[in-house]
N, C-alpha and C. Protein backbone atom coordinates (compact mmCIF):
# COMPACT_ATOMS: atom_id res chain seq x y z
N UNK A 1 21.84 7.34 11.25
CA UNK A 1 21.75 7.71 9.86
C UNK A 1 20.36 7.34 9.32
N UNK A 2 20.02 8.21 8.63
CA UNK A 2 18.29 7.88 7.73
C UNK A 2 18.48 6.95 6.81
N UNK A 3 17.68 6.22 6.90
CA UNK A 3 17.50 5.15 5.86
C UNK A 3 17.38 6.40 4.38
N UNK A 4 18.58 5.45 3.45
CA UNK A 4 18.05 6.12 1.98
C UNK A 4 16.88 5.01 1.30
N UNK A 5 15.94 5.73 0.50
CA UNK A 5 14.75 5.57 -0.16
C UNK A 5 14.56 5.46 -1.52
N UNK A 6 14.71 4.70 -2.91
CA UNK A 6 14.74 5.20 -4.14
C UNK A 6 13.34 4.37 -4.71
N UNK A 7 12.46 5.06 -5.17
CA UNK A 7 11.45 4.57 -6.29
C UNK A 7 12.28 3.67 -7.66
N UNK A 8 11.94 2.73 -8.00
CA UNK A 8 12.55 1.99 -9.13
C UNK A 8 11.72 2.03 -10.08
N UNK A 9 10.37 1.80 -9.89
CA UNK A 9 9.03 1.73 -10.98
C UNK A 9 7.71 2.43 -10.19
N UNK A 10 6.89 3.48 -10.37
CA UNK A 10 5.68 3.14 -9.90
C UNK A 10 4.79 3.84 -10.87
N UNK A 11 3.45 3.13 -10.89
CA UNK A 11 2.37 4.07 -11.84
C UNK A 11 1.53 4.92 -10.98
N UNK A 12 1.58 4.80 -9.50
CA UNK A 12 0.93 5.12 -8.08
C UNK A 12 0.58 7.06 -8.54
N UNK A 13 -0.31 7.62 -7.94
CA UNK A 13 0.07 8.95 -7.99
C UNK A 13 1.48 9.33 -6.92
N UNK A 14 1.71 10.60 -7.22
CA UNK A 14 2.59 10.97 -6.21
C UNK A 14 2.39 11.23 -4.84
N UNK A 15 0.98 11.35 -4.47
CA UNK A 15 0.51 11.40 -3.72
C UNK A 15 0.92 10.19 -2.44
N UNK A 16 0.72 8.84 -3.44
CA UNK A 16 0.27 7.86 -2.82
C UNK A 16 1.46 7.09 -3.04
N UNK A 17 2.57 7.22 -3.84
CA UNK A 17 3.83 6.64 -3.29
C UNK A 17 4.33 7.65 -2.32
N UNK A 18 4.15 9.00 -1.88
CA UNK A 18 4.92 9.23 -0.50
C UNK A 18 4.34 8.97 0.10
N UNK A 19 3.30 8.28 0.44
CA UNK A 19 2.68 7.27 1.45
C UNK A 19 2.96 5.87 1.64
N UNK A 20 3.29 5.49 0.46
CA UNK A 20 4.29 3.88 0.63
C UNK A 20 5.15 4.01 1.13
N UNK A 21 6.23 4.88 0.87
CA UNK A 21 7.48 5.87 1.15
C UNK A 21 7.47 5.90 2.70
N UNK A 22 6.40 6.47 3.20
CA UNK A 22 6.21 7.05 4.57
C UNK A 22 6.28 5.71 5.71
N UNK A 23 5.35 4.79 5.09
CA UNK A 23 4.46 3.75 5.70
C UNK A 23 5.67 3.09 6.21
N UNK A 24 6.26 2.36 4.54
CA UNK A 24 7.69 1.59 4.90
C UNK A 24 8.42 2.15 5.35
N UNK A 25 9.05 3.42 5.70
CA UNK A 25 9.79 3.73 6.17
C UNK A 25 9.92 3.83 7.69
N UNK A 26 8.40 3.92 8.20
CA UNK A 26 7.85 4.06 9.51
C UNK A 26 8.16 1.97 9.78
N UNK A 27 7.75 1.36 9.30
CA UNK A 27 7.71 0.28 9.20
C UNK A 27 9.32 -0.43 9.75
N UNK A 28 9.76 0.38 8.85
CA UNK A 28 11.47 -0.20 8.58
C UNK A 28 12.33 -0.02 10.15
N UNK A 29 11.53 1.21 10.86
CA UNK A 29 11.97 1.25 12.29
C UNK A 29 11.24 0.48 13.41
N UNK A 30 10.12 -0.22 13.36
CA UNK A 30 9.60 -1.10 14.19
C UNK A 30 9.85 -1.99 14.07
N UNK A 31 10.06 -2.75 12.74
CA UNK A 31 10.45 -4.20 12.66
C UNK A 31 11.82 -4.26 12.43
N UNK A 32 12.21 -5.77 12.68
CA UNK A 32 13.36 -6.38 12.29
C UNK A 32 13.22 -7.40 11.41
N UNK A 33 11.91 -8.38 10.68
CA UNK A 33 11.98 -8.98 9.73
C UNK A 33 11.07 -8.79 8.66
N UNK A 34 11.63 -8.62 7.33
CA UNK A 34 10.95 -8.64 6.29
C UNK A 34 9.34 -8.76 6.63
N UNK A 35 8.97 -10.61 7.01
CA UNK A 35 7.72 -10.31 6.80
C UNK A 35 6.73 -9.42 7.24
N UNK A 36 7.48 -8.79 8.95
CA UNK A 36 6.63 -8.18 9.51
C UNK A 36 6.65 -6.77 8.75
N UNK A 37 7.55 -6.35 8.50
CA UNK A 37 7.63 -5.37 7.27
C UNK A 37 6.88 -4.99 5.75
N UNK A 38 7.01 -6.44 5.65
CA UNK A 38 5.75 -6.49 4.78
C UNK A 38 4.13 -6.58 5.15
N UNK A 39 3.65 -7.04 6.13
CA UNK A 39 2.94 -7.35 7.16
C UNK A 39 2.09 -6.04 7.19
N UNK A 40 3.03 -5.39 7.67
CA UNK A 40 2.66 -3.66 7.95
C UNK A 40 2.15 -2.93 6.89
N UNK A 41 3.25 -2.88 5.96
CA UNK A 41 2.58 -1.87 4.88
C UNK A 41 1.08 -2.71 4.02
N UNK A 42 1.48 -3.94 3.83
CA UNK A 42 -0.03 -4.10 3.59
C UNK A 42 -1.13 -3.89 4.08
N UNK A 43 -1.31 -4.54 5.75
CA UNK A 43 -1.97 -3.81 6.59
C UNK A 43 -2.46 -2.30 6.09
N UNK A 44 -2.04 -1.53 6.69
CA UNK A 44 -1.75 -0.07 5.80
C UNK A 44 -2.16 0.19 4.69
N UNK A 45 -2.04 -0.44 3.75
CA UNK A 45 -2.60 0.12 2.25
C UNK A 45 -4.06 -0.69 2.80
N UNK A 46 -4.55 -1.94 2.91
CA UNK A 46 -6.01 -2.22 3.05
C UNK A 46 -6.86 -1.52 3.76
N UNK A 47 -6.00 -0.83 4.92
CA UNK A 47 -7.16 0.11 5.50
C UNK A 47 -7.29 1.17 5.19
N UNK A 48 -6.59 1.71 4.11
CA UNK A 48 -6.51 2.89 3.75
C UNK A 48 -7.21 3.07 2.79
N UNK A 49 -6.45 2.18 1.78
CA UNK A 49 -7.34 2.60 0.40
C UNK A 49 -7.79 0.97 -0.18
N UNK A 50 -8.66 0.67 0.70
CA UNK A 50 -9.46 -0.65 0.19
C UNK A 50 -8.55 -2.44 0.09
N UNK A 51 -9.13 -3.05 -0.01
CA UNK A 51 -8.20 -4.35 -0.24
C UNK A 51 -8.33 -4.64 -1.47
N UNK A 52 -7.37 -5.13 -2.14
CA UNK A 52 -6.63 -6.30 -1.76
C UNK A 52 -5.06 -5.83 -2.25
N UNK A 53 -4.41 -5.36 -1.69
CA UNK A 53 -2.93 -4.68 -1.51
C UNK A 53 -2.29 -6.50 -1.04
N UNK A 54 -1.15 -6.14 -1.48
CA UNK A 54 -0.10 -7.32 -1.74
C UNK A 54 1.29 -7.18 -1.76
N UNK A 55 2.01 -7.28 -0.74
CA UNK A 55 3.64 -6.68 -0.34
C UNK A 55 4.34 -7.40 -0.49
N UNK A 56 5.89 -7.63 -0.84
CA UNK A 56 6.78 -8.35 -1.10
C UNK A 56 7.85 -7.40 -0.30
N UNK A 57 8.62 -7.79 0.80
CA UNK A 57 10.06 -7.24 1.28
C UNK A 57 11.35 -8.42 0.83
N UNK A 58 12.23 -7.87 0.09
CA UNK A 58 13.61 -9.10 0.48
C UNK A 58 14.84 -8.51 -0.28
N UNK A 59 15.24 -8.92 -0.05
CA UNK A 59 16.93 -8.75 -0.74
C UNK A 59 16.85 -9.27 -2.18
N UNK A 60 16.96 -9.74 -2.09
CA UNK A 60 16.64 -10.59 -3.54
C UNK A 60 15.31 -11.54 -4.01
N UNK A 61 14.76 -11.19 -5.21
CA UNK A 61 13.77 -11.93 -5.72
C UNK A 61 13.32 -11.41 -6.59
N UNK A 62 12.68 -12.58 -7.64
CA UNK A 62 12.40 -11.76 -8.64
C UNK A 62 10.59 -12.04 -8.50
N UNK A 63 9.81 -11.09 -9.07
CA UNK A 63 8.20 -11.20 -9.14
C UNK A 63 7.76 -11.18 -10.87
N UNK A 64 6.58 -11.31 -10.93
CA UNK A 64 5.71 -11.40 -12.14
C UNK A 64 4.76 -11.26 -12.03
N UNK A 65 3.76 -10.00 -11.73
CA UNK A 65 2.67 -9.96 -10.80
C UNK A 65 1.64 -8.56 -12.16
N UNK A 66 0.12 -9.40 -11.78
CA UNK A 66 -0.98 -8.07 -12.79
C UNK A 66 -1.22 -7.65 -11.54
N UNK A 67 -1.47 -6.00 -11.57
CA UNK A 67 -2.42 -5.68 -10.97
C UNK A 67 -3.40 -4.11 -11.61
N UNK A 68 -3.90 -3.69 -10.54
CA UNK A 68 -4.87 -3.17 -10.61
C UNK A 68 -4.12 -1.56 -11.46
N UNK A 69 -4.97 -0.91 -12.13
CA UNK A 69 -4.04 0.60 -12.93
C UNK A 69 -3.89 1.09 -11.52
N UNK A 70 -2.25 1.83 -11.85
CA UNK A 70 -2.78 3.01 -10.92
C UNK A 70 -2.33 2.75 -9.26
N UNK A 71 -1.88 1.46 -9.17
CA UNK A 71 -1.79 0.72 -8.29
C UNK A 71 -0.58 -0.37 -8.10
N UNK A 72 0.70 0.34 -8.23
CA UNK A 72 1.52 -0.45 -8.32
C UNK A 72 3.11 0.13 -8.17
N UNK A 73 3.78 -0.11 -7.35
CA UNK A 73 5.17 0.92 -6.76
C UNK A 73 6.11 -0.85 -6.27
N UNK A 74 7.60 -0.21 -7.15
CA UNK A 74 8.66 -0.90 -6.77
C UNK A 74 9.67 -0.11 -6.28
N UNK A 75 10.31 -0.24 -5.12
CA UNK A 75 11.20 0.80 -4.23
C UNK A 75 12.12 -0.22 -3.60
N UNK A 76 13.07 0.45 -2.78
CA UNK A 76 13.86 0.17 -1.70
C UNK A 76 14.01 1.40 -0.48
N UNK A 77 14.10 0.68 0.24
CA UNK A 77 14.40 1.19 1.99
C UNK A 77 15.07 0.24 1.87
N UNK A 78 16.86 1.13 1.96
CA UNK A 78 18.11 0.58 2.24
C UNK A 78 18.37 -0.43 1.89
N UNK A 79 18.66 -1.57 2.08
CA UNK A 79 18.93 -3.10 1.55
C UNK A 79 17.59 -3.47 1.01
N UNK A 80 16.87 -3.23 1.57
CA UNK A 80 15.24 -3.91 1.45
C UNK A 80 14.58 -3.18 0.08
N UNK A 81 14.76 -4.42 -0.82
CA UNK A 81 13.43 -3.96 -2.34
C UNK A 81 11.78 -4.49 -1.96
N UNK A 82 11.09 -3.15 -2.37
CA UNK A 82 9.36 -3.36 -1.69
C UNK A 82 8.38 -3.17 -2.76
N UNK A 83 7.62 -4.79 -3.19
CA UNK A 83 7.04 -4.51 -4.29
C UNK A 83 5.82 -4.51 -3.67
N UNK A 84 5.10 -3.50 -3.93
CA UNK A 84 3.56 -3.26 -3.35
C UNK A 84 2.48 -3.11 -4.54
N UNK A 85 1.89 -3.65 -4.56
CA UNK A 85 0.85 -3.95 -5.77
C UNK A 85 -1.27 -4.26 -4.81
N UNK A 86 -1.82 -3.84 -5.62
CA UNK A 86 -3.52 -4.06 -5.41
C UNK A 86 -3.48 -5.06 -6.54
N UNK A 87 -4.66 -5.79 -6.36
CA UNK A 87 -5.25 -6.74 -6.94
C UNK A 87 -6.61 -6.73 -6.99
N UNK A 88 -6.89 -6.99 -8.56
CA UNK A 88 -8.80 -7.17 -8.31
C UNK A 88 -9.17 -8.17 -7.26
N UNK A 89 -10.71 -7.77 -6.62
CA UNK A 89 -10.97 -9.02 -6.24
C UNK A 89 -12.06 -9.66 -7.08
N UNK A 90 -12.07 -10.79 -7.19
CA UNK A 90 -12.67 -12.12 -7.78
C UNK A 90 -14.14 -11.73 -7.57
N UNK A 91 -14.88 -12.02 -6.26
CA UNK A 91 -15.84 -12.51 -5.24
C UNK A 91 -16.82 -10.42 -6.38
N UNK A 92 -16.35 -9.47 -6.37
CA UNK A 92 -17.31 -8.37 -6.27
C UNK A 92 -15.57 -7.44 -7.23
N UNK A 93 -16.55 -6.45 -8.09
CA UNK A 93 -16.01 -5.12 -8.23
C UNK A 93 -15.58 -4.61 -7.30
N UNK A 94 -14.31 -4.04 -7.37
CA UNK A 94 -13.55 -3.72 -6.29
C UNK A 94 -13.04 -2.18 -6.59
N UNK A 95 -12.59 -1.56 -8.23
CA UNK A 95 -12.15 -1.05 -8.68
C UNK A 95 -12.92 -0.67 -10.03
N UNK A 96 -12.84 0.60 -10.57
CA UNK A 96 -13.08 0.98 -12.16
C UNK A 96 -12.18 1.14 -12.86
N UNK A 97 -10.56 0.85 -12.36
CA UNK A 97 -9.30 0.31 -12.90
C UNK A 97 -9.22 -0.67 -13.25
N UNK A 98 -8.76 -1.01 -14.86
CA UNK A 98 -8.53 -2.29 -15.27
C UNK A 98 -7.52 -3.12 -14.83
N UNK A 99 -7.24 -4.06 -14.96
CA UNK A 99 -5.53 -4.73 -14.29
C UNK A 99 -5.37 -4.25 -15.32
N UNK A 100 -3.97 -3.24 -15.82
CA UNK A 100 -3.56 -2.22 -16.27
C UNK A 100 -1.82 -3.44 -17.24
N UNK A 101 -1.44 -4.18 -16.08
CA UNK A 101 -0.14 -4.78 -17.21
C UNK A 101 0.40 -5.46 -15.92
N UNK A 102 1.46 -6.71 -16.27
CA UNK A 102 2.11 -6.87 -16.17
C UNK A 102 3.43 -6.32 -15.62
N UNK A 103 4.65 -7.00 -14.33
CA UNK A 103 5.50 -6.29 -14.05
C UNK A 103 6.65 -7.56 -13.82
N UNK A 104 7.64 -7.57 -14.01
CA UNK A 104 8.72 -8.35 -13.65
C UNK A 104 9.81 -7.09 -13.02
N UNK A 105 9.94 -7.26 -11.62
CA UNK A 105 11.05 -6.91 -10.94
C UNK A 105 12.44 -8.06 -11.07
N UNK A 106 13.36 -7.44 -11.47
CA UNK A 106 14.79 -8.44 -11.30
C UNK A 106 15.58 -8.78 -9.96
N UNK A 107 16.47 -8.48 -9.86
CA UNK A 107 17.56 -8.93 -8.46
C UNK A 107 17.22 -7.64 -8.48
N UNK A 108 17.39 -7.32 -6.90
CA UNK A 108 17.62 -6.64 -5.90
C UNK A 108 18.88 -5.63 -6.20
């Protein structure tokens, strides 16, 4: 059976959440634990579209996280909620996106 997939929040284009979509989902069949799951799709977003990408996999948890506009998708693959977020970096301009807001994900 296919893993089901639902978007919960994202400001991402559409483009680029069926690429989160894709990634984790590709992801969700190689691994067996969260972190490496998470592991992956970050991986993945840094080489793709720049660093500093930041993944969360779990059943339950809650986050409170800024990041970058434009740059920010809360989903599930099956049991698994996946908060994927960019972040400015500190050290150099990274982005001409402001950190755009604030996000609190709840339970799972």
């Amino acid at each position: 059976m296919a893993p089901f997939c639902w978007v919960k929040f994202s400001d991402m284009s559409p483009e680029m959440q069926l690429d989160a979509l894709s990634v984790a989902l590709e992801g969700h069949q190689k691994f067996d634990s969260e972190m490496n799951l998470a592991r992956h799709i970050k991986t993945r977003f840094d080489r793709k579209y720049r660093r500093f990408w930041h993944c969360t996999v779990g059943r339950d948890f809650g986050s409170y996280v800024s990041h970058v506009g434009k740059r920010f998708i809360y989903f599930h693959v099956d049991q698994y909620a996946i908060l994927l977020f960019k972040s400015k970096s500190e050290s150099r301009k990274e982005s001409t996106n402001p950190i755009e807001r604030v996000h609190h994900s709840g339970q799972t």
